[in-house]
N, C-alpha and C. Protein backbone atom coordinates (compact mmCIF):
# COMPACT_ATOMS: atom_id res chain seq x y z
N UNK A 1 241.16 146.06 54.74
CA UNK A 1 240.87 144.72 54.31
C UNK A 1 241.90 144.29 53.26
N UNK A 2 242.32 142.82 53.27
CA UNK A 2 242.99 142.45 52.23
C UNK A 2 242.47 142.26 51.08
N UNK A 3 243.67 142.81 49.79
CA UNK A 3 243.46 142.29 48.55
C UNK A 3 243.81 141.09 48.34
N UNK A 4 242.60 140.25 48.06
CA UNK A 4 242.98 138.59 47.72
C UNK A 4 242.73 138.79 46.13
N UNK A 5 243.39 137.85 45.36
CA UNK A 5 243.05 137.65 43.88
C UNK A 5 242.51 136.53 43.81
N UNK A 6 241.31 136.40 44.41
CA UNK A 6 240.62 134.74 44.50
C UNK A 6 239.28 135.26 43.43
N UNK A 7 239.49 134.36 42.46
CA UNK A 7 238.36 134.36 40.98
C UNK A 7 237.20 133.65 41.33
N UNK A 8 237.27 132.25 42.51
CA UNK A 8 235.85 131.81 42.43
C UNK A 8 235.84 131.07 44.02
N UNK A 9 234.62 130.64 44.42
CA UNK A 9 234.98 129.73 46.18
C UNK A 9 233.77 128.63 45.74
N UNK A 10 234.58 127.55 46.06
CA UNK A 10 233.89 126.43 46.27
C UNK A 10 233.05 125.83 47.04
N UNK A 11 231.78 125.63 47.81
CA UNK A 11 231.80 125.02 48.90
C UNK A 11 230.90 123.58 48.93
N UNK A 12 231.39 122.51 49.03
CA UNK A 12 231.08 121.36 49.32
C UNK A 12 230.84 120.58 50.52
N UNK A 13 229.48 120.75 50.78
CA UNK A 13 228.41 120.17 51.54
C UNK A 13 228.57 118.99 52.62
N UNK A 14 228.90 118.43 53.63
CA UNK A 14 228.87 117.54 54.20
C UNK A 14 227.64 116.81 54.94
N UNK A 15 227.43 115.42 54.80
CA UNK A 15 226.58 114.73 55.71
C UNK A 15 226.21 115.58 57.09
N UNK A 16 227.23 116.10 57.93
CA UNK A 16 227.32 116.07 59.30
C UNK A 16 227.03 117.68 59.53
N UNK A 17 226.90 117.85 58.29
CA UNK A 17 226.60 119.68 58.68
C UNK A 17 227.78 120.37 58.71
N UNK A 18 228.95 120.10 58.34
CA UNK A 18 230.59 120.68 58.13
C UNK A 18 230.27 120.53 56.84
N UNK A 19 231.30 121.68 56.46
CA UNK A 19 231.71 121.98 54.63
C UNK A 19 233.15 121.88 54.80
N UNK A 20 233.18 122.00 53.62
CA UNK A 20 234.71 122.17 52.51
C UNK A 20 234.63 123.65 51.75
N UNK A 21 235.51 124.44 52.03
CA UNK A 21 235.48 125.34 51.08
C UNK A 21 236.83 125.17 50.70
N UNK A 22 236.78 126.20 49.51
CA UNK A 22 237.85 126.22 48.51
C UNK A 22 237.83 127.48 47.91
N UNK A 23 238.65 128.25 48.01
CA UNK A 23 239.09 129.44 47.30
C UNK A 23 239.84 129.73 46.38
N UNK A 24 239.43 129.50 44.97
CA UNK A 24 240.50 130.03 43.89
C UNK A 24 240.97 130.58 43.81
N UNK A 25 242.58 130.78 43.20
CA UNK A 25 243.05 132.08 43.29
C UNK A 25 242.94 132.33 41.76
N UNK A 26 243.17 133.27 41.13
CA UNK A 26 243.46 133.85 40.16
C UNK A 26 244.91 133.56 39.48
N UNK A 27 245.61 133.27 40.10
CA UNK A 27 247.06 133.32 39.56
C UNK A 27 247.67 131.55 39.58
N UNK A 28 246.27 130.61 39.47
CA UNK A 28 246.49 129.48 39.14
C UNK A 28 246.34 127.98 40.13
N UNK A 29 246.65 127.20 40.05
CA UNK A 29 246.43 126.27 40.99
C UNK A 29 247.85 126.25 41.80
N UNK A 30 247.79 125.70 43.15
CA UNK A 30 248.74 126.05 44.41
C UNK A 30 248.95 127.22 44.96
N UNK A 31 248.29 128.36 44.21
CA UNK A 31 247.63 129.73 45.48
C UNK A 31 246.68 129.90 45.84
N UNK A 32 245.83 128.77 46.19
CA UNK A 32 243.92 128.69 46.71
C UNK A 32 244.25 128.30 48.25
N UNK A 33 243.45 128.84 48.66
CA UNK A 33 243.03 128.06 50.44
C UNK A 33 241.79 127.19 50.60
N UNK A 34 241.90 125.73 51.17
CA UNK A 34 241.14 125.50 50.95
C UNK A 34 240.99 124.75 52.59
N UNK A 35 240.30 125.07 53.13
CA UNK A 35 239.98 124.50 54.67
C UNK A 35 238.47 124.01 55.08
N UNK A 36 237.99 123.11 55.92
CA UNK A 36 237.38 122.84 56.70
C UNK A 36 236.65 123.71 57.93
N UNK A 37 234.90 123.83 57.58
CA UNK A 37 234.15 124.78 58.51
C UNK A 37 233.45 124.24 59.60
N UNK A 38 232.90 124.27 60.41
CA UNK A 38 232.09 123.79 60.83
C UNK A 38 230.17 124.27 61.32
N UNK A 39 230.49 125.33 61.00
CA UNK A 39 229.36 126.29 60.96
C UNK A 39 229.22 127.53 60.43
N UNK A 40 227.99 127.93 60.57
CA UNK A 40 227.72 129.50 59.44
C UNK A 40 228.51 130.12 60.32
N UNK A 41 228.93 130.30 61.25
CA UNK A 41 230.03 131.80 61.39
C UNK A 41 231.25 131.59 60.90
N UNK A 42 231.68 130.13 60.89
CA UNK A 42 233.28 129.57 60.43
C UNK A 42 233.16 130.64 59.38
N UNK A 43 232.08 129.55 58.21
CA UNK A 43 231.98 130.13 56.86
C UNK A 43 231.74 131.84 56.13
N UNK A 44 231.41 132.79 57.28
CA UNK A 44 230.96 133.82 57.09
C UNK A 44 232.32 134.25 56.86
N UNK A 45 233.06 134.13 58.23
CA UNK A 45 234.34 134.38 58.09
C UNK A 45 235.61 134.34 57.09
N UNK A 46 235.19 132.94 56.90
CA UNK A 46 236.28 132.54 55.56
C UNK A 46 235.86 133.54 54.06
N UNK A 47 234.19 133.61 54.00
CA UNK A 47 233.95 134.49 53.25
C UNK A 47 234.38 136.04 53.05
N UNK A 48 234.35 136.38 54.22
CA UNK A 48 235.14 137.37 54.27
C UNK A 48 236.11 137.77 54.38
N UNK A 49 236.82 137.03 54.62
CA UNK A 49 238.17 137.07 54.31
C UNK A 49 238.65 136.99 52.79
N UNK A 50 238.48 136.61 52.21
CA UNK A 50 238.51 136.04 51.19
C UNK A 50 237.52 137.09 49.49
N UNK A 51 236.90 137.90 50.28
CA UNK A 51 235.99 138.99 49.12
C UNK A 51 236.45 139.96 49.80
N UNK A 52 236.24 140.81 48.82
CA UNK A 52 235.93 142.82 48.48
C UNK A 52 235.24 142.68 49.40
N UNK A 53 235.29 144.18 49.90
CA UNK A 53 234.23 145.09 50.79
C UNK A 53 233.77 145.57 49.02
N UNK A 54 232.36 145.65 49.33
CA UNK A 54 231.28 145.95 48.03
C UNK A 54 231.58 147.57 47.98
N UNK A 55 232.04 148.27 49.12
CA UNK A 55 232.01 150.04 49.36
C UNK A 55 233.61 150.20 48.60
N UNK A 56 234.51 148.93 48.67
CA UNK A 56 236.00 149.18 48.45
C UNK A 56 235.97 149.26 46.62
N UNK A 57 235.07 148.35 46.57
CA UNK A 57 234.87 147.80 45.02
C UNK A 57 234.38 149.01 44.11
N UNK A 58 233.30 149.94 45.12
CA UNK A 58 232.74 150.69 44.17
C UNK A 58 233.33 151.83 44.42
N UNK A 59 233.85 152.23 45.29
CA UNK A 59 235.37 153.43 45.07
C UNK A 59 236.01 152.92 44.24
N UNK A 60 236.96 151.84 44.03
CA UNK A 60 238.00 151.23 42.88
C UNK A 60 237.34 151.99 41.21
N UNK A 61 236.02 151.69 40.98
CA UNK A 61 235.12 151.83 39.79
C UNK A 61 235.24 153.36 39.59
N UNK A 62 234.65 154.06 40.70
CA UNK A 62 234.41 155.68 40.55
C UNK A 62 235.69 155.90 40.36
N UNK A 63 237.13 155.80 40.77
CA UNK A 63 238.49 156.11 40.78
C UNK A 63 238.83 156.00 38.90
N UNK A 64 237.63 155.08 38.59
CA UNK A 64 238.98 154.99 37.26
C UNK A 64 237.24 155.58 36.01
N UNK A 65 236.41 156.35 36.79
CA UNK A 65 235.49 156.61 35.89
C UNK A 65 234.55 155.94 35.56
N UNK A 66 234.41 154.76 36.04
CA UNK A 66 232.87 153.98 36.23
C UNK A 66 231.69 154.00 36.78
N UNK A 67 230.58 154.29 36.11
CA UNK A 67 229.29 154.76 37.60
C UNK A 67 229.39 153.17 37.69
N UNK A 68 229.02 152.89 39.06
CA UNK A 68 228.67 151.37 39.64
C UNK A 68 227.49 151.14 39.75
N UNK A 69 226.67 152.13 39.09
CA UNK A 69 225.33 151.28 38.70
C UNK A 69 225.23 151.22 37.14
N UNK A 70 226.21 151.78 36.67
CA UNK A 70 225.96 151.21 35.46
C UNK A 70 226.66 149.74 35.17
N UNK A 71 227.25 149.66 36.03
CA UNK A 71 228.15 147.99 36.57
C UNK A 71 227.14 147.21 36.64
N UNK A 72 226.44 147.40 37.64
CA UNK A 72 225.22 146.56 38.13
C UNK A 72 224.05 146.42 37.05
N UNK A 73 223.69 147.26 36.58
CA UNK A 73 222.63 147.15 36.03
C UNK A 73 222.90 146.32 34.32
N UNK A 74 224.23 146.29 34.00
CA UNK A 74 225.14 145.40 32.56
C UNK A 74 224.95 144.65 33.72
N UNK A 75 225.52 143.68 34.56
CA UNK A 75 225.68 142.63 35.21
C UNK A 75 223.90 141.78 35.33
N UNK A 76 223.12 142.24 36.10
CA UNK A 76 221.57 142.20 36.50
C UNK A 76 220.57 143.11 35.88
N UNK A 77 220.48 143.13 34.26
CA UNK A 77 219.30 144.31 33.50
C UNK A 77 218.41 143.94 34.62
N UNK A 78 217.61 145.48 34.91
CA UNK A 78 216.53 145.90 35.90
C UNK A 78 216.94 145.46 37.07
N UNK A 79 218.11 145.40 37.39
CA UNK A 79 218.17 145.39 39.19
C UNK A 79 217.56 146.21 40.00
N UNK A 80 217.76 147.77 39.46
CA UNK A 80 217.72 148.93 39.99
C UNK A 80 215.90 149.50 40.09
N UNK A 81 215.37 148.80 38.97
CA UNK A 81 213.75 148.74 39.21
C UNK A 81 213.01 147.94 39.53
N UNK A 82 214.00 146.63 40.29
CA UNK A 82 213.60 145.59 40.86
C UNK A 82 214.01 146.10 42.38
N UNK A 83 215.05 146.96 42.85
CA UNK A 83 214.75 147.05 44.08
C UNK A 83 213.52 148.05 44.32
N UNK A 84 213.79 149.07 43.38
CA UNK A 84 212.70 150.40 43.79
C UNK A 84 211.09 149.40 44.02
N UNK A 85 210.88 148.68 43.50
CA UNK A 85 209.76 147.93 43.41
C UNK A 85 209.49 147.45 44.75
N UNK A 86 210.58 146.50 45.17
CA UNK A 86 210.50 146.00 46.76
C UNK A 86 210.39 147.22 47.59
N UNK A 87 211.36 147.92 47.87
CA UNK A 87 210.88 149.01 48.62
C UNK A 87 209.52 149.85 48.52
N UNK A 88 209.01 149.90 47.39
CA UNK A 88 207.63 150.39 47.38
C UNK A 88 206.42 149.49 48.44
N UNK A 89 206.54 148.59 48.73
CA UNK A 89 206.15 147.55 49.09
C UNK A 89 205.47 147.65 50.53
């Protein structure tokens, strides 16, 4: 998968059921993509293109000495006893 340096994605809503997305880049304005969808698979796509694999992200973390739930759990306090909870379920 590609490394994109895109910091944030935009997506703006249309009347007709088409969006606008927009992909920031990181390295400023005139390196974003920003195209026209017309449905949830367009958009899945562009999404993915465009993000981390979540498995790539949390090798990157373990590589430099990070547990990735201690990522998660600074990011979302009680994520981790909010899923155990659902799964009890």
């Amino acid at each position: 998968m590609k490394k994109h340096k895109f910091g944030s994605t935009t997506i703006e809503h249309h009347a007709d059921g088409s969006a606008t997305i927009e992909h920031n880049h990181e390295d400023g304005e005139g390196m974003g993509v920003k195209h026209a969808v017309m449905g949830l698979d367009e958009l899945h796509d562009s999404l993915e293109d465009h993000l981390r694999d979540p498995e790539e992200i949390e090798e990157a973390l373990e590589k430099k000495g990070i547990d990735p739930e201690k990522v998660e759990e600074a990011i979302s306090p009680g994520i981790h006893e909010k899923m155990e909870e659902l799964l009890e379920d």
